[in-house]
N, C-alpha and C. Protein backbone atom coordinates (compact mmCIF):
# COMPACT_ATOMS: atom_id res chain seq x y z
N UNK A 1 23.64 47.01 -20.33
CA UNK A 1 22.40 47.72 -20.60
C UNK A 1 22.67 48.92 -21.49
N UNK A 2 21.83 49.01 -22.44
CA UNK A 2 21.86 50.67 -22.95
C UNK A 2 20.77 51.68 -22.98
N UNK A 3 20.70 52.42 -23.81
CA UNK A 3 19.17 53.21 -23.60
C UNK A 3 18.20 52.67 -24.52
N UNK A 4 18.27 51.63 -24.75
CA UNK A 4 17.11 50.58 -25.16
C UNK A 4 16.40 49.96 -24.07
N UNK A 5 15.18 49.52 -24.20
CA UNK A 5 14.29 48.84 -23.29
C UNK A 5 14.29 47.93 -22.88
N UNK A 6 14.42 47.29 -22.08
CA UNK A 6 15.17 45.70 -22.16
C UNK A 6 14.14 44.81 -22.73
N UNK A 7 15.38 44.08 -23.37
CA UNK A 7 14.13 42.73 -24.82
C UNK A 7 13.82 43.44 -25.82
N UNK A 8 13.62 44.43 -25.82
CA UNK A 8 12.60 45.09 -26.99
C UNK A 8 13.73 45.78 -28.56
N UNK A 9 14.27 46.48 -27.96
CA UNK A 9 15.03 46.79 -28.86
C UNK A 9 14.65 48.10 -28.98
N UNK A 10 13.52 48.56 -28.23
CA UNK A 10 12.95 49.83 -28.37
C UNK A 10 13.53 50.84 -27.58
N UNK A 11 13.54 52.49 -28.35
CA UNK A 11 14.22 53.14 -27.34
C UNK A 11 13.37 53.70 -26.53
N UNK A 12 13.70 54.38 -25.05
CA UNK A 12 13.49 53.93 -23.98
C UNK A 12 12.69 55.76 -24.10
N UNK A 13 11.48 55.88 -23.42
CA UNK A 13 10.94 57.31 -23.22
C UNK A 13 11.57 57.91 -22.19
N UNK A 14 11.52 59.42 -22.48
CA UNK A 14 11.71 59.77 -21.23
C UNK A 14 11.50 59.64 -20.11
N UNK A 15 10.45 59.47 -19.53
CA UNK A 15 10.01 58.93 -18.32
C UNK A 15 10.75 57.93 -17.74
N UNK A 16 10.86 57.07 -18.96
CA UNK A 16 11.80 55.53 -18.33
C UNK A 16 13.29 55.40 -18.44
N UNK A 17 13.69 56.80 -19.12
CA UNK A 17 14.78 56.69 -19.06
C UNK A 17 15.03 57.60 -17.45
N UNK A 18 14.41 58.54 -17.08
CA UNK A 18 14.41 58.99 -15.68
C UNK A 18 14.76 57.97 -14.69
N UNK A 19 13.24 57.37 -14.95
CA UNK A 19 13.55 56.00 -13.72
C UNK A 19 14.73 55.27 -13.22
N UNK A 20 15.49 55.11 -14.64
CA UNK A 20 16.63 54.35 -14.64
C UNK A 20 17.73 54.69 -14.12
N UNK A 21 17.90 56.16 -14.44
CA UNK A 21 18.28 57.34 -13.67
C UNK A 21 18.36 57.12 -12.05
N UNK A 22 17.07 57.10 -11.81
CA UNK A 22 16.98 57.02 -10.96
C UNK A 22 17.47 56.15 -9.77
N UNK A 23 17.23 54.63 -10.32
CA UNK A 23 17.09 53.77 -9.64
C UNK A 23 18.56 53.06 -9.54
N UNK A 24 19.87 53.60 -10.54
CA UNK A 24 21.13 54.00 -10.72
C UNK A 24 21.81 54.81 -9.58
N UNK A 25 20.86 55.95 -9.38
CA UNK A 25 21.14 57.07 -8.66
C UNK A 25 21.24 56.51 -7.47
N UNK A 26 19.85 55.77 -6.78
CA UNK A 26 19.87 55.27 -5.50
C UNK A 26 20.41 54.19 -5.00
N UNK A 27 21.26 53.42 -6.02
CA UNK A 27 21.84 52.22 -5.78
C UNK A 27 23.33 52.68 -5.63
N UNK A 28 23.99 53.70 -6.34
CA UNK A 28 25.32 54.39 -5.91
C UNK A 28 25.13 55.17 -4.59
N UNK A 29 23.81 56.08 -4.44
CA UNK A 29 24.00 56.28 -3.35
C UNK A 29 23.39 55.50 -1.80
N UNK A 30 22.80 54.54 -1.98
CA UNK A 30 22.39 53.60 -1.01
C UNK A 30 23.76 52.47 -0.73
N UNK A 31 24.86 52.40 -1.39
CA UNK A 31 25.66 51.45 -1.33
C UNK A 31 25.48 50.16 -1.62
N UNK A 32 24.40 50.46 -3.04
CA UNK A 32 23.65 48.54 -3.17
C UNK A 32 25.06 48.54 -4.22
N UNK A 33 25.67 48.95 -4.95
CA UNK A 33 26.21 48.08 -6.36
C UNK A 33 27.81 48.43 -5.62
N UNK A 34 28.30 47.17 -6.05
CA UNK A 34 29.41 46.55 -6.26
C UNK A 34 30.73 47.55 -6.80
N UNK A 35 31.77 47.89 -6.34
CA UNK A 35 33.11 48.55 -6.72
C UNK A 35 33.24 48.18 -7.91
N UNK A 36 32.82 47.13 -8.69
CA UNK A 36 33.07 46.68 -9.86
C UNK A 36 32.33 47.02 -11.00
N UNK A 37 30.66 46.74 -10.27
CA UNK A 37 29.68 47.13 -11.32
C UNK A 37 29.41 49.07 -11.36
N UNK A 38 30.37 50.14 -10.45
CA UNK A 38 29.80 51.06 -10.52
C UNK A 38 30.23 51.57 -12.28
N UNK A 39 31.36 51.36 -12.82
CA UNK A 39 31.63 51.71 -13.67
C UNK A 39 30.69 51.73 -15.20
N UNK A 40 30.25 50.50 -14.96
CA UNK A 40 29.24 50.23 -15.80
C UNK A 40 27.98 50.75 -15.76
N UNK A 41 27.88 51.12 -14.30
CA UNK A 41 26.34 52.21 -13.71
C UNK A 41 26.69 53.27 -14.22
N UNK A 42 28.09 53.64 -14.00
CA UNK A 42 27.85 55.44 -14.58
C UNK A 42 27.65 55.65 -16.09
N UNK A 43 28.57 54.09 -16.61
CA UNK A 43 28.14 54.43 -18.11
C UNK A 43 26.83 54.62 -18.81
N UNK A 44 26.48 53.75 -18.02
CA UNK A 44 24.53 53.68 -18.38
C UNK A 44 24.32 55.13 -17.65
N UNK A 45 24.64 55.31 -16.39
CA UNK A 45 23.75 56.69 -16.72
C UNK A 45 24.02 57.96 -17.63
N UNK A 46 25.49 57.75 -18.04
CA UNK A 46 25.78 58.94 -18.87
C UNK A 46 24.64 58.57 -20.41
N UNK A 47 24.83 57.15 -20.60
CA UNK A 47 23.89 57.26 -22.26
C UNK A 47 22.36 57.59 -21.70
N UNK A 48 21.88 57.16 -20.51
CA UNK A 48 20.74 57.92 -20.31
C UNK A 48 20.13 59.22 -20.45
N UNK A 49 21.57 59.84 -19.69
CA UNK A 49 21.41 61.52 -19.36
C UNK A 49 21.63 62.01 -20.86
N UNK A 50 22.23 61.62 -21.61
CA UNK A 50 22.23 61.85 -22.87
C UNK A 50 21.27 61.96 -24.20
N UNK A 51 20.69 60.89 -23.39
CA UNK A 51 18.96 60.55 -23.92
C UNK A 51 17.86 61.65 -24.03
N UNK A 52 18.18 61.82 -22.45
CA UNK A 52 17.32 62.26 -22.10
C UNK A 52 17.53 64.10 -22.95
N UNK A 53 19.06 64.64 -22.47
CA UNK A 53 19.71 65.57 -23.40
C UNK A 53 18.90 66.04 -24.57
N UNK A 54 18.66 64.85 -25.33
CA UNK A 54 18.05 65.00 -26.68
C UNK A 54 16.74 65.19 -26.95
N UNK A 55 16.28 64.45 -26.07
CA UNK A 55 14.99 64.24 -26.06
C UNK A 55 13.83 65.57 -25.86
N UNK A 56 14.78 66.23 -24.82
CA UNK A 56 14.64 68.00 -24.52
C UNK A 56 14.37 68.38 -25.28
N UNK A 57 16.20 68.62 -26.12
CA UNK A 57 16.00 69.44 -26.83
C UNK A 57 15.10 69.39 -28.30
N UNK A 58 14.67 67.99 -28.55
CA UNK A 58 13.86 67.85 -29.77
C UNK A 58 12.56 68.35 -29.35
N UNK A 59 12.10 68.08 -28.16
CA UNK A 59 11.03 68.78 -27.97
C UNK A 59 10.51 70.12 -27.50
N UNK A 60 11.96 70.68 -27.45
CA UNK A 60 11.97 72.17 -27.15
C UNK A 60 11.81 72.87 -28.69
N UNK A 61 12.59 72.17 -29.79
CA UNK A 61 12.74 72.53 -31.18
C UNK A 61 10.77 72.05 -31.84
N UNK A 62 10.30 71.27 -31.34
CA UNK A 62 9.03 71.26 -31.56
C UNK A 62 8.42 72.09 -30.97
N UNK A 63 8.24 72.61 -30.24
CA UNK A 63 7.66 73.24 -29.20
C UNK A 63 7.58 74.94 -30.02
N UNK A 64 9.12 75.22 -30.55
CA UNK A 64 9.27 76.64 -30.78
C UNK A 64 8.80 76.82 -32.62
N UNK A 65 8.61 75.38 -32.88
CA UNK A 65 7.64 75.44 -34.37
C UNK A 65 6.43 75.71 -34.28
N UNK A 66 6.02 74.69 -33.32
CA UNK A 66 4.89 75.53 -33.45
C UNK A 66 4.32 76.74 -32.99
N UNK A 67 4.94 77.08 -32.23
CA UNK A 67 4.71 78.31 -31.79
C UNK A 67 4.66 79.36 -32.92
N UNK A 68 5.85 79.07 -33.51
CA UNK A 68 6.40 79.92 -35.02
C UNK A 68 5.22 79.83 -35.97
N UNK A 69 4.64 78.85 -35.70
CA UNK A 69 3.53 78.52 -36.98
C UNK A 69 1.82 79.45 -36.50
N UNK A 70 2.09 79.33 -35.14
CA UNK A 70 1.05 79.86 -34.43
C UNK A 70 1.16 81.34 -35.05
N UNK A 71 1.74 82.04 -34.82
CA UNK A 71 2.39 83.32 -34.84
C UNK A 71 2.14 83.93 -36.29
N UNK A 72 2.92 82.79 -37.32
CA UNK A 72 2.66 83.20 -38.65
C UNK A 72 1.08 83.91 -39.06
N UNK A 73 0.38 83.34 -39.09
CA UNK A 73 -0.95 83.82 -38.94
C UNK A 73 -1.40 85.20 -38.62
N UNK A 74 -1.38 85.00 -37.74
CA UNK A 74 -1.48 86.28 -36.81
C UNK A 74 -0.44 87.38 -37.49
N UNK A 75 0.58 87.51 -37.52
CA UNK A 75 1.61 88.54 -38.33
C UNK A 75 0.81 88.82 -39.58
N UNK A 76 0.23 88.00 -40.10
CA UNK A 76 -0.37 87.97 -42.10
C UNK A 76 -1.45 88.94 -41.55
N UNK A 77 -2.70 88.29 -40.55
CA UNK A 77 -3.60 89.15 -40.26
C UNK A 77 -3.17 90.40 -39.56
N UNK A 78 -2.28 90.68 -38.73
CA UNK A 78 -2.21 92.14 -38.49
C UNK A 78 -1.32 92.42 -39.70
N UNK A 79 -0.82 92.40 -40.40
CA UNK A 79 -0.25 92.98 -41.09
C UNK A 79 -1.68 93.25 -42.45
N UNK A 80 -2.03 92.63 -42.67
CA UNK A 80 -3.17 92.70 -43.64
C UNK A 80 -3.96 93.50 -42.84
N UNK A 81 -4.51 93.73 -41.53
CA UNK A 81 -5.23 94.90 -40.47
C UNK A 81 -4.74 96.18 -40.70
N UNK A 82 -3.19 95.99 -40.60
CA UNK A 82 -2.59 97.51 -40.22
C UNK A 82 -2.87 98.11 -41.38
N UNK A 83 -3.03 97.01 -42.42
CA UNK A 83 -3.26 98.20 -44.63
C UNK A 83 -4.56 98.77 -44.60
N UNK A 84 -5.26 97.64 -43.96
CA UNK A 84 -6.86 98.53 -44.28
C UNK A 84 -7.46 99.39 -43.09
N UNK A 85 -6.86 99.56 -41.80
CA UNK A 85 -6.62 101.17 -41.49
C UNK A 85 -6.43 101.92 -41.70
N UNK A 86 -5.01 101.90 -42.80
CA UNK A 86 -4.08 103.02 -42.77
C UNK A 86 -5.13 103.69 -43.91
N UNK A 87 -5.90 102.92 -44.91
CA UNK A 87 -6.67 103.24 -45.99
C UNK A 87 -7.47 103.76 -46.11
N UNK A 88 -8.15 103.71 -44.39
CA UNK A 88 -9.42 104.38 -44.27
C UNK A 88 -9.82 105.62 -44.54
């Protein structure tokens, strides 16, 4: 398995990469998977957690654009405010 969707080829959302996470998580710790297959569980969950890693931070880096863009504005208008006070 990787952090593709299974069949699809598509990569996997956050949400579903959680799940997987998850359902990884409770099978190492419920004692469902095999001495053999854990190795291959942790690998999948490391490309998950990795996924997921990114996925953060791209949307933390969106998050602080727009904000930045929000902001711009506002700086032009008080700054264009603070001239025609000072003029009065």
């Amino acid at each position: 398995m990787s952090a593709k969707s299974k069949g699809t080829g598509k990569e996997l959302g956050f949400g579903e990469a959680m799940e997987e996470l998850e359902a990884i998580l409770g099978r190492v710790e419920g004692d469902e998977i095999d001495i053999d297959e854990l190795a291959e569980e942790l690998k999948q969950a490391t490309k998950l957690l990795e996924l997921c890693r990114q996925k953060i931070r791209k949307a933390e880096l969106e998050v602080t654009q727009i904000v930045q863009s929000l902001e711009e504005p506002e700086k032009a208008a008080g700054d264009s405010g603070e001239e025609s006070s000072d003029s009065d």
